[in-house]
N, C-alpha and C. Protein backbone atom coordinates (compact mmCIF):
# COMPACT_ATOMS: atom_id res chain seq x y z
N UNK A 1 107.77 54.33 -4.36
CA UNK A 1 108.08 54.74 -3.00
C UNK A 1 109.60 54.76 -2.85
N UNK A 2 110.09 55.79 -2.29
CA UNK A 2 111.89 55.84 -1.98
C UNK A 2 112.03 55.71 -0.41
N UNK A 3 113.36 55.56 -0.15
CA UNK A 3 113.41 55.38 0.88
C UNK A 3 113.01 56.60 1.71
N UNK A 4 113.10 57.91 1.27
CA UNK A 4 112.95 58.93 2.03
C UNK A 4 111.53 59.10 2.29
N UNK A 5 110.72 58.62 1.65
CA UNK A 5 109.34 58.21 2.40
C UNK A 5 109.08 57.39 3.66
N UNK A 6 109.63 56.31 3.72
CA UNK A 6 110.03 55.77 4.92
C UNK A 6 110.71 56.14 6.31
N UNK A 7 111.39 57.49 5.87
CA UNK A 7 112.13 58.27 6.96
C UNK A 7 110.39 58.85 8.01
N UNK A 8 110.67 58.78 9.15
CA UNK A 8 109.18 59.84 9.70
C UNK A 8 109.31 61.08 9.89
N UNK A 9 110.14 62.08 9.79
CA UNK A 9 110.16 63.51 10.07
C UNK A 9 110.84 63.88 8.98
N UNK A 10 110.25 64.84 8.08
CA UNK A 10 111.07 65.52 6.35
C UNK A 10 112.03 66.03 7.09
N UNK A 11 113.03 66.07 5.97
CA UNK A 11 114.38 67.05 6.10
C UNK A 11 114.35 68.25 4.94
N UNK A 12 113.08 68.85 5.07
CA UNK A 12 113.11 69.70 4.05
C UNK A 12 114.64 70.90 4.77
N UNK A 13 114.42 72.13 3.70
CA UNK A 13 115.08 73.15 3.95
C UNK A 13 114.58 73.94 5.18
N UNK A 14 113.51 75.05 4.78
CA UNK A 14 113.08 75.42 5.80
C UNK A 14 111.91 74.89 6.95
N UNK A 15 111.84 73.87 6.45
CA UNK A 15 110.88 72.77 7.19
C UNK A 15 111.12 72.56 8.54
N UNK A 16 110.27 72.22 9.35
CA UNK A 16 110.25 72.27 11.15
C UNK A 16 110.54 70.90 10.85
N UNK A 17 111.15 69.70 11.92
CA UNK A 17 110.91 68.17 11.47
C UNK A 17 109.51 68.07 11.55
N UNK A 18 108.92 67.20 11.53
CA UNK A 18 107.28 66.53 11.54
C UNK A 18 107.84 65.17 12.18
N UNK A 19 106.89 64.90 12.66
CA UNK A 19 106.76 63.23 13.29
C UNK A 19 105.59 62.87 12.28
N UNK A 20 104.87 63.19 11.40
CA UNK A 20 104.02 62.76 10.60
C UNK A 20 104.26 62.69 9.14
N UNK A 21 103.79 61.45 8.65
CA UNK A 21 104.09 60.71 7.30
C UNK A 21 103.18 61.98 6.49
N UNK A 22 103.14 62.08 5.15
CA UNK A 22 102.59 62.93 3.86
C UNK A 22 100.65 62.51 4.48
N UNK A 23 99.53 63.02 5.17
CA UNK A 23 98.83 62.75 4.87
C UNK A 23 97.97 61.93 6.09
N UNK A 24 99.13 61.80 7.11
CA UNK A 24 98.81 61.35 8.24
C UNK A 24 98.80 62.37 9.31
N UNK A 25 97.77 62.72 9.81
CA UNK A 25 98.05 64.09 10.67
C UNK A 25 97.26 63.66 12.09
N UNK A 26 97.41 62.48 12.78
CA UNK A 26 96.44 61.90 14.06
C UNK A 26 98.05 62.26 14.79
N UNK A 27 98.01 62.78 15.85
CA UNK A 27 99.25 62.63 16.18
C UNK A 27 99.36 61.34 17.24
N UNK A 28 97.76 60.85 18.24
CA UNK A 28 98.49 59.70 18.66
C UNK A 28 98.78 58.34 17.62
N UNK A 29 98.60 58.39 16.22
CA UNK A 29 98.87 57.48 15.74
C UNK A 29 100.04 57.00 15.01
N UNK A 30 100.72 58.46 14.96
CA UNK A 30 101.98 58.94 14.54
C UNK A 30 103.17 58.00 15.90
N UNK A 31 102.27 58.94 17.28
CA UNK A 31 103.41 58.39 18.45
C UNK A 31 102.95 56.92 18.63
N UNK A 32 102.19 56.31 18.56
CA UNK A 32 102.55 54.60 18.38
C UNK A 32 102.96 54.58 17.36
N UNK A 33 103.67 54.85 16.39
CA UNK A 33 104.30 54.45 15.19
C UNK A 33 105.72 54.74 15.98
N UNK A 34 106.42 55.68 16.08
CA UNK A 34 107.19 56.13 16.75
C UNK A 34 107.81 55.17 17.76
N UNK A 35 106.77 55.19 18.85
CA UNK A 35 106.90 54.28 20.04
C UNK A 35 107.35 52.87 19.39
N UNK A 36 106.82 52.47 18.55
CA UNK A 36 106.96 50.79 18.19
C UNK A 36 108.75 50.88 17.63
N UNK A 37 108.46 51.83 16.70
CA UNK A 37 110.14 51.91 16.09
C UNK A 37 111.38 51.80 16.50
N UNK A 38 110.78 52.82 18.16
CA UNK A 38 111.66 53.16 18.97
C UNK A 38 111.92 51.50 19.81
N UNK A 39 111.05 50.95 19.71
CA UNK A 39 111.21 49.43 20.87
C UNK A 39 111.48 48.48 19.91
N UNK A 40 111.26 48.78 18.79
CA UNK A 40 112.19 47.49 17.80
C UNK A 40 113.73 47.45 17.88
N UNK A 41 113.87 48.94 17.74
CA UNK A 41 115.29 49.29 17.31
C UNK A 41 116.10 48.91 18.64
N UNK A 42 115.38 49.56 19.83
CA UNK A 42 116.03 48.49 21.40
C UNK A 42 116.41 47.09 21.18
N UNK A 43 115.56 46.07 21.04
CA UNK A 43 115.15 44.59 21.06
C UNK A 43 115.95 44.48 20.04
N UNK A 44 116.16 44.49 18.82
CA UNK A 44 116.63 43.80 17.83
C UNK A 44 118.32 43.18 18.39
N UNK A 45 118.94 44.04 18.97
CA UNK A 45 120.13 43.71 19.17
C UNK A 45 120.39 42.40 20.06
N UNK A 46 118.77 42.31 21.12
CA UNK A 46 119.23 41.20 21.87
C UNK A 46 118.95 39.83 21.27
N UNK A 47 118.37 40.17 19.93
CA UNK A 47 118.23 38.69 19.06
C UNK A 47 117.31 37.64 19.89
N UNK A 48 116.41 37.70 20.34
CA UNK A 48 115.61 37.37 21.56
C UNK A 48 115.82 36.81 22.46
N UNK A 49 117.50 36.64 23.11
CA UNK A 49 118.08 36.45 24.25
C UNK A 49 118.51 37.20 25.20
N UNK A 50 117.84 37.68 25.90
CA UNK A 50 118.15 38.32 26.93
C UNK A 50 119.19 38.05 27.79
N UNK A 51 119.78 39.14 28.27
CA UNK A 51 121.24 38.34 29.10
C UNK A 51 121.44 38.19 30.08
N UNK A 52 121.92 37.10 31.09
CA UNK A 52 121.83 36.79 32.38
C UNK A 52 122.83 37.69 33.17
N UNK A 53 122.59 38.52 33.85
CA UNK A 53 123.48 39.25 34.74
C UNK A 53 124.48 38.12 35.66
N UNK A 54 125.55 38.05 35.19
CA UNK A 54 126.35 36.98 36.20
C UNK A 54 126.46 36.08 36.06
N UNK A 55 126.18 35.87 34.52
CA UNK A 55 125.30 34.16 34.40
C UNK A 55 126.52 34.24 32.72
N UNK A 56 127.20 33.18 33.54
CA UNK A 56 128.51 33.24 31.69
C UNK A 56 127.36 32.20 30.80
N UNK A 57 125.89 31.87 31.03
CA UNK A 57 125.45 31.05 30.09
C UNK A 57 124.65 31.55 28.76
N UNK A 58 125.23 31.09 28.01
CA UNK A 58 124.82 31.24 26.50
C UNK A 58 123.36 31.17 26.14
N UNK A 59 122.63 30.82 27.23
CA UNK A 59 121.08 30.57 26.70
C UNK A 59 120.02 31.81 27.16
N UNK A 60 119.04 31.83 27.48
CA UNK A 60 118.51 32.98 27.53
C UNK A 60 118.50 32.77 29.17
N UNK A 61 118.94 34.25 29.82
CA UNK A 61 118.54 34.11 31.16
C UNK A 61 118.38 32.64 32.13
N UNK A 62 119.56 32.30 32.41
CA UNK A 62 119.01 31.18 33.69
C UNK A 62 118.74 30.03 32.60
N UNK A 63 119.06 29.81 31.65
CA UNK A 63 118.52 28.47 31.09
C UNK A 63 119.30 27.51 31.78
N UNK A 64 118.87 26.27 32.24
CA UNK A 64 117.43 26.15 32.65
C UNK A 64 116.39 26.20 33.22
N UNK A 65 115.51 25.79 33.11
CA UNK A 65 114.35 26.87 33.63
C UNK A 65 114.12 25.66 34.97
N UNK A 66 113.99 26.44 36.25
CA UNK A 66 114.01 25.35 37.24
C UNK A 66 112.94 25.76 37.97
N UNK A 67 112.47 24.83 39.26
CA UNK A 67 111.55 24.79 40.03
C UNK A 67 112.33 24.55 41.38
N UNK A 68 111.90 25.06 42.77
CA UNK A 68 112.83 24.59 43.41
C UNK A 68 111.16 24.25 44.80
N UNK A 69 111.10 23.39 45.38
CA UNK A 69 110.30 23.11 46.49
C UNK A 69 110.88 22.28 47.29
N UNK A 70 110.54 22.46 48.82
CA UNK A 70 110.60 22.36 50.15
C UNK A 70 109.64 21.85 50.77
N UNK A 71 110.27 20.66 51.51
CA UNK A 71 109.39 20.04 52.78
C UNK A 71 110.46 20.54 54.22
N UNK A 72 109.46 19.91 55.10
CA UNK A 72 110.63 19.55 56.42
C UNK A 72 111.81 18.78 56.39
N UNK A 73 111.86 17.65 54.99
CA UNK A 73 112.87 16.56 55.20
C UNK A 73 113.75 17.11 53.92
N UNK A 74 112.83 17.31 52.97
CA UNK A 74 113.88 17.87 51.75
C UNK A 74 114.08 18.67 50.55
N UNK A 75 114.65 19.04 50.12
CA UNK A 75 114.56 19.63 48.57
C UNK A 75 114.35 19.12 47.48
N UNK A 76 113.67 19.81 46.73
CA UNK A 76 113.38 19.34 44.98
C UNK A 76 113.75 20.38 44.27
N UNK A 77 114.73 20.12 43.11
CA UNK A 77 114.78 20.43 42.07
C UNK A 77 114.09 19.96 40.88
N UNK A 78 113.27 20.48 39.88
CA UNK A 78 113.49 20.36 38.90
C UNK A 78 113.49 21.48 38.07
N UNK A 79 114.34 20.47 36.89
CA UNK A 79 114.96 21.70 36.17
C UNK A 79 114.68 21.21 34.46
N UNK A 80 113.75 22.03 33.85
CA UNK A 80 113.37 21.49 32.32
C UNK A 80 114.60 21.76 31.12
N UNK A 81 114.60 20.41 30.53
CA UNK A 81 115.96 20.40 29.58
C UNK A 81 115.29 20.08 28.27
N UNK A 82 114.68 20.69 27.71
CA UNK A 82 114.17 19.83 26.30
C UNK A 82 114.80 19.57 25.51
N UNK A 83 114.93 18.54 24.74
CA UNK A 83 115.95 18.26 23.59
C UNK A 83 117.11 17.66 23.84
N UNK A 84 117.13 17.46 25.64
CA UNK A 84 118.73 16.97 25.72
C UNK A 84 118.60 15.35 26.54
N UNK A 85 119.54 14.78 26.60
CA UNK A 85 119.37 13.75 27.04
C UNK A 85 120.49 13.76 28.20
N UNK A 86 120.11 11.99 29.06
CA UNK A 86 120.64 12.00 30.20
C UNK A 86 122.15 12.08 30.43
N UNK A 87 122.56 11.61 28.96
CA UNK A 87 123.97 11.62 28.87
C UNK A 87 124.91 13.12 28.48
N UNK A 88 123.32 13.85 28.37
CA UNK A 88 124.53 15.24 28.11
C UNK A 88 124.20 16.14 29.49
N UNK A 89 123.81 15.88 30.66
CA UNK A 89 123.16 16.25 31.60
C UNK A 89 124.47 16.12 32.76
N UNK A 90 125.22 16.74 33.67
CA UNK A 90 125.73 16.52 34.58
C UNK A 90 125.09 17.42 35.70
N UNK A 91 125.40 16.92 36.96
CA UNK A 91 124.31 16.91 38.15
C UNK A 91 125.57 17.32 39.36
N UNK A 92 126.46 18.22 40.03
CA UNK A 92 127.29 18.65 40.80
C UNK A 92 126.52 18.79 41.91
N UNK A 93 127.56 18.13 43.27
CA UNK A 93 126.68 19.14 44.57
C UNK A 93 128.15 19.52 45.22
N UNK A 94 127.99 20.74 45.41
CA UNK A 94 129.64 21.15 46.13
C UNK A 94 129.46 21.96 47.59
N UNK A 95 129.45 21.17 48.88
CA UNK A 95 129.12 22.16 50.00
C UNK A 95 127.46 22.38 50.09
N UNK A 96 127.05 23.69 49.49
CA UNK A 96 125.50 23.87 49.51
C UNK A 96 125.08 24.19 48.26
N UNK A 97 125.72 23.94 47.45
CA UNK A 97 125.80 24.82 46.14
C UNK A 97 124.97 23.58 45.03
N UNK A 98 124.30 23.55 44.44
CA UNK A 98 123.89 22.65 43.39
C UNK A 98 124.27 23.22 41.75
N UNK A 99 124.70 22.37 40.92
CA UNK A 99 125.30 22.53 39.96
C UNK A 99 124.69 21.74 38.94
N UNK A 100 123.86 22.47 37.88
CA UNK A 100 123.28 21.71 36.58
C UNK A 100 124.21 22.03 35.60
N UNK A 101 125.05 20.96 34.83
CA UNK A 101 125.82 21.98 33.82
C UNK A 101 125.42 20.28 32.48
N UNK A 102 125.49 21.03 31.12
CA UNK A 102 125.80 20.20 30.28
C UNK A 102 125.93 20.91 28.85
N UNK A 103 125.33 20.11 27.76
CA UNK A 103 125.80 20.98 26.51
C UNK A 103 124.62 20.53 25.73
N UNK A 104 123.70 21.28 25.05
CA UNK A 104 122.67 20.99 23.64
C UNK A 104 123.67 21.02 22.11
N UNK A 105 123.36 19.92 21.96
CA UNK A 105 124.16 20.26 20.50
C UNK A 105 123.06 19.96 19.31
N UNK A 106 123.49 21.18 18.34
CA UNK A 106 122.69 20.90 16.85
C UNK A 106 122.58 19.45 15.88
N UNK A 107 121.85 19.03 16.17
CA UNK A 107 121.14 17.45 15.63
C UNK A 107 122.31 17.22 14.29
N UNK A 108 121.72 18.45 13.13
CA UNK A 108 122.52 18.61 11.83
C UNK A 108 123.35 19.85 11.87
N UNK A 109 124.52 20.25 10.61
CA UNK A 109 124.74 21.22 10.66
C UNK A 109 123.89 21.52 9.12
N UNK A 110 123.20 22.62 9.60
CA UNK A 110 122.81 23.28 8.43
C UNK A 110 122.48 24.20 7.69
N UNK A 111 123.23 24.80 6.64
CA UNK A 111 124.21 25.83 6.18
C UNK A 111 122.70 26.47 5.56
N UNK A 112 122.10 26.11 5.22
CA UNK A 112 120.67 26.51 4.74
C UNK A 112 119.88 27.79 5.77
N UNK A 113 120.14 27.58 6.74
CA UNK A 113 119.01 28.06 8.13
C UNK A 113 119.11 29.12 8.09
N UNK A 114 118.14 30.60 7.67
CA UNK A 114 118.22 31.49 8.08
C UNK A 114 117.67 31.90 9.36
N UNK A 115 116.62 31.68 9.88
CA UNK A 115 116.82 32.21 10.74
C UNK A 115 116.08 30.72 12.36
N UNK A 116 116.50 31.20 13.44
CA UNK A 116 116.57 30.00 14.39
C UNK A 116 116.32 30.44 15.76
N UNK A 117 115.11 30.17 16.24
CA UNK A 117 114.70 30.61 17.47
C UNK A 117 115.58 29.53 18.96
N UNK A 118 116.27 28.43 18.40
CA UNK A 118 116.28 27.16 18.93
C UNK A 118 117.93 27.71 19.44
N UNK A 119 118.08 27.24 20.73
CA UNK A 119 119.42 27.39 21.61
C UNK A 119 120.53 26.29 21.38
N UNK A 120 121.58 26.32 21.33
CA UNK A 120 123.10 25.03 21.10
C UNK A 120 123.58 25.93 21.99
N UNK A 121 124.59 24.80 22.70
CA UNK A 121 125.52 25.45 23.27
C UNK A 121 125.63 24.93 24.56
N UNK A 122 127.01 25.11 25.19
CA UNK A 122 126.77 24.44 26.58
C UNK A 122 126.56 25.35 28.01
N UNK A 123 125.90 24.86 29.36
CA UNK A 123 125.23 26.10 30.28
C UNK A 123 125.46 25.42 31.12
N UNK A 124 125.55 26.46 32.61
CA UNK A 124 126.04 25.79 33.71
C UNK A 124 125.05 26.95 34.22
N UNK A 125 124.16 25.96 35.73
CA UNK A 125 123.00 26.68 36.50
C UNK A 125 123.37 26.30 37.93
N UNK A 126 123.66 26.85 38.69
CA UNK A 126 124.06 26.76 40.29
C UNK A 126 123.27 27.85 41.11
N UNK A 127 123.03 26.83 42.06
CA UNK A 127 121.36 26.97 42.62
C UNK A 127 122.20 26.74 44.14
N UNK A 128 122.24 28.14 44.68
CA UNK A 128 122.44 28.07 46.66
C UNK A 128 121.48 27.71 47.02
N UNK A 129 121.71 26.09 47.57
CA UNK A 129 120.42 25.90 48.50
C UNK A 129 119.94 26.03 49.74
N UNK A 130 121.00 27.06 50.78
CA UNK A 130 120.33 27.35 51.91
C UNK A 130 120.48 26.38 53.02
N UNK A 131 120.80 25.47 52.73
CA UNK A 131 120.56 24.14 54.09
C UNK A 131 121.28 23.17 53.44
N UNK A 132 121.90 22.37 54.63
CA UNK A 132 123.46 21.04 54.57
C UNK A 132 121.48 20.46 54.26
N UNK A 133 122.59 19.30 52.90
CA UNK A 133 122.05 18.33 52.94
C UNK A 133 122.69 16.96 52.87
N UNK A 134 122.30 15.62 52.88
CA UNK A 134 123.08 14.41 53.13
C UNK A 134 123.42 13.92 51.88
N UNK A 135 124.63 14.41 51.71
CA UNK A 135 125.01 13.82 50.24
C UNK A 135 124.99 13.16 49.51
N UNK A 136 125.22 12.05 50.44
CA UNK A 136 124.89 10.31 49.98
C UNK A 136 123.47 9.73 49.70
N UNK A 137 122.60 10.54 49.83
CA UNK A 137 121.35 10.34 49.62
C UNK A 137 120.42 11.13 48.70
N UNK A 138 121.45 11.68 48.15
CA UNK A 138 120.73 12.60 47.31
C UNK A 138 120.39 11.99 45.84
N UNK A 139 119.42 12.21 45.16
CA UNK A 139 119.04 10.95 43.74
C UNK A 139 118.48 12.21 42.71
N UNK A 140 118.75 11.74 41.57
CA UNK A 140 118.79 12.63 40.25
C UNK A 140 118.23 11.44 39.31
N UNK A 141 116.68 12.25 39.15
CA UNK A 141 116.16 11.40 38.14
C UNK A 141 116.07 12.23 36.69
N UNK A 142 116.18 11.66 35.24
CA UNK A 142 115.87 12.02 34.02
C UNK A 142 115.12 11.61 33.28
N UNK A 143 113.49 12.13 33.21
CA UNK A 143 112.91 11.59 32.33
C UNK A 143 112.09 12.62 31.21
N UNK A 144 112.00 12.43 30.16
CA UNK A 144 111.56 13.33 28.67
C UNK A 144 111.84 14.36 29.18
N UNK A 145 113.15 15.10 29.27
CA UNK A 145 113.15 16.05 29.14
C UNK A 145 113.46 16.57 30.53
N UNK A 146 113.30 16.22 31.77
CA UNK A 146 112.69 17.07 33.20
C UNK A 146 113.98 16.21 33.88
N UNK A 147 114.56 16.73 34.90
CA UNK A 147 115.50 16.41 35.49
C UNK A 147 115.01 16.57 36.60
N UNK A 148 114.72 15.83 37.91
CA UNK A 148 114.24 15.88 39.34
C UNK A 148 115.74 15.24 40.47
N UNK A 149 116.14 16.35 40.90
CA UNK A 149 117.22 16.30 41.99
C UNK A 149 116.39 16.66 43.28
N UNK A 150 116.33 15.28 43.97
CA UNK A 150 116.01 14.77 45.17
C UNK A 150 116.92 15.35 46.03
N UNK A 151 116.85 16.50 47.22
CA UNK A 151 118.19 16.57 48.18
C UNK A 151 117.26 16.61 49.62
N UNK A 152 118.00 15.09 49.98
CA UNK A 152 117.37 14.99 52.23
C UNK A 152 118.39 15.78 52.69
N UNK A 153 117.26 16.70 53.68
CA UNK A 153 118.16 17.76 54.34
C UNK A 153 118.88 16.46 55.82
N UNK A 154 120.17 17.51 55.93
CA UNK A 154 120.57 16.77 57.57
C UNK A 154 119.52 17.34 58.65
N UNK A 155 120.10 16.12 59.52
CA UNK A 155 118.95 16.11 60.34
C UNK A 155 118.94 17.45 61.56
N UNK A 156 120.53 18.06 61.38
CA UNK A 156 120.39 19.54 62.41
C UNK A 156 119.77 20.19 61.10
N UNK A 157 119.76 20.34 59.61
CA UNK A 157 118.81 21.03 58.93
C UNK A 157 117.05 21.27 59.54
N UNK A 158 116.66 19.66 59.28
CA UNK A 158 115.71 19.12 59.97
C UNK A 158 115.60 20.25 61.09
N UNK A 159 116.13 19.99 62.13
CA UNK A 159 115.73 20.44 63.52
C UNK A 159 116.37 22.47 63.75
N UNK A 160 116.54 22.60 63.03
CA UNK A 160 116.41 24.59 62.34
C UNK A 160 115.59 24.79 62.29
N UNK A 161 114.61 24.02 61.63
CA UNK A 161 113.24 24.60 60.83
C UNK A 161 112.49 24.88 62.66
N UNK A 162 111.67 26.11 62.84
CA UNK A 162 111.24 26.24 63.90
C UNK A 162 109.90 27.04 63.11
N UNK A 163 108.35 26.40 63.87
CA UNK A 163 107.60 27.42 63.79
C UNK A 163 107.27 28.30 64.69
N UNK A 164 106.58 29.59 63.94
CA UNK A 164 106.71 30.45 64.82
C UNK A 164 104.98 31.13 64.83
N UNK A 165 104.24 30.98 65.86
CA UNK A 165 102.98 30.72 66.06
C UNK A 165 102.17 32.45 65.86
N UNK A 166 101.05 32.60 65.03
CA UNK A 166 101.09 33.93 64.27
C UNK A 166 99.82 34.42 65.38
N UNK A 167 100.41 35.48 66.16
CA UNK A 167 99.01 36.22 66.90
C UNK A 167 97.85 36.89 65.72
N UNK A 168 96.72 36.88 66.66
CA UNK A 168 95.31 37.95 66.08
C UNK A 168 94.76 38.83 66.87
């Protein structure tokens, strides 16, 4: 087999191109061949990290991956960190703004590794939260992995929240 077998349309002389291999003549089986080629050759470049629009972080989209829920009194964050610990974890609150930033670093270095699905590197995640909360009361827990940022809203937060009663 040469490589010019591998090409999908001949380059003969007076030849039309073909989208079909020597022997293969289905044409939808030709265009999923095609189609797939065509979406490898896209993807390959992003090395399976997709890139965060706005986001200077090195990990895939938004790493890390967070949760955000709401009561009347307060906010929850959590935000999943696998592999990292509490000491490489910093926890910012600036105004309304919440700030996860720290760094994963490679266990070993090793010159061996071809290839590595696994993220290094350091990322910063800032999360507008919409509502003053009481600073001094705010608590950041770390356990295997999961980071839970506790934020009590103020109490004019508190008293914003209005319901609004749904006709039928």
């Amino acid at each position: 087999m040469s490589v010019r077998d591998l090409i999908p349309w001949g380059r003969g002389g007076d030849q039309l191109p073909s989208l079909y291999r020597e022997g293969d003549r289905n044409p939808f089986v030709s265009l999923h061949r095609e189609m797939n080629r065509l979406l490898d050759d896209v993807f390959r470049g992003f090395d399976g990290r997709f890139p965060s629009f706005g986001s200077p972080s090195t990990f895939n989209g938004g790493w890390p991956s967070v949760e955000i829920s709401e009561t009347d009194k307060e906010l929850r964050v959590t935000a999943e960190m696998p592999g990292l610990e509490q000491k490489d974890v910093e926890v910012l609150l600036d105004n309304d703004v919440l700030t996860l930033r720290g760094e994963k670093r490679s266990e070993a270095e090793d010159t061996q590794k071809q290839f590595s699905e696994r993220h290094y590197g350091r990322f910063e995640r800032r999360i507008h939260l919409g509502h003053e909360v009481e600073a001094g009361k705010v608590d950041a827990q770390f356990r295997n992995g999961v980071l839970i940022v506790t934020l009590p809203k103020t109490a004019k937060a508190q008293s914003q929240v209005k319901r609004i009663a749904i006709k039928g």
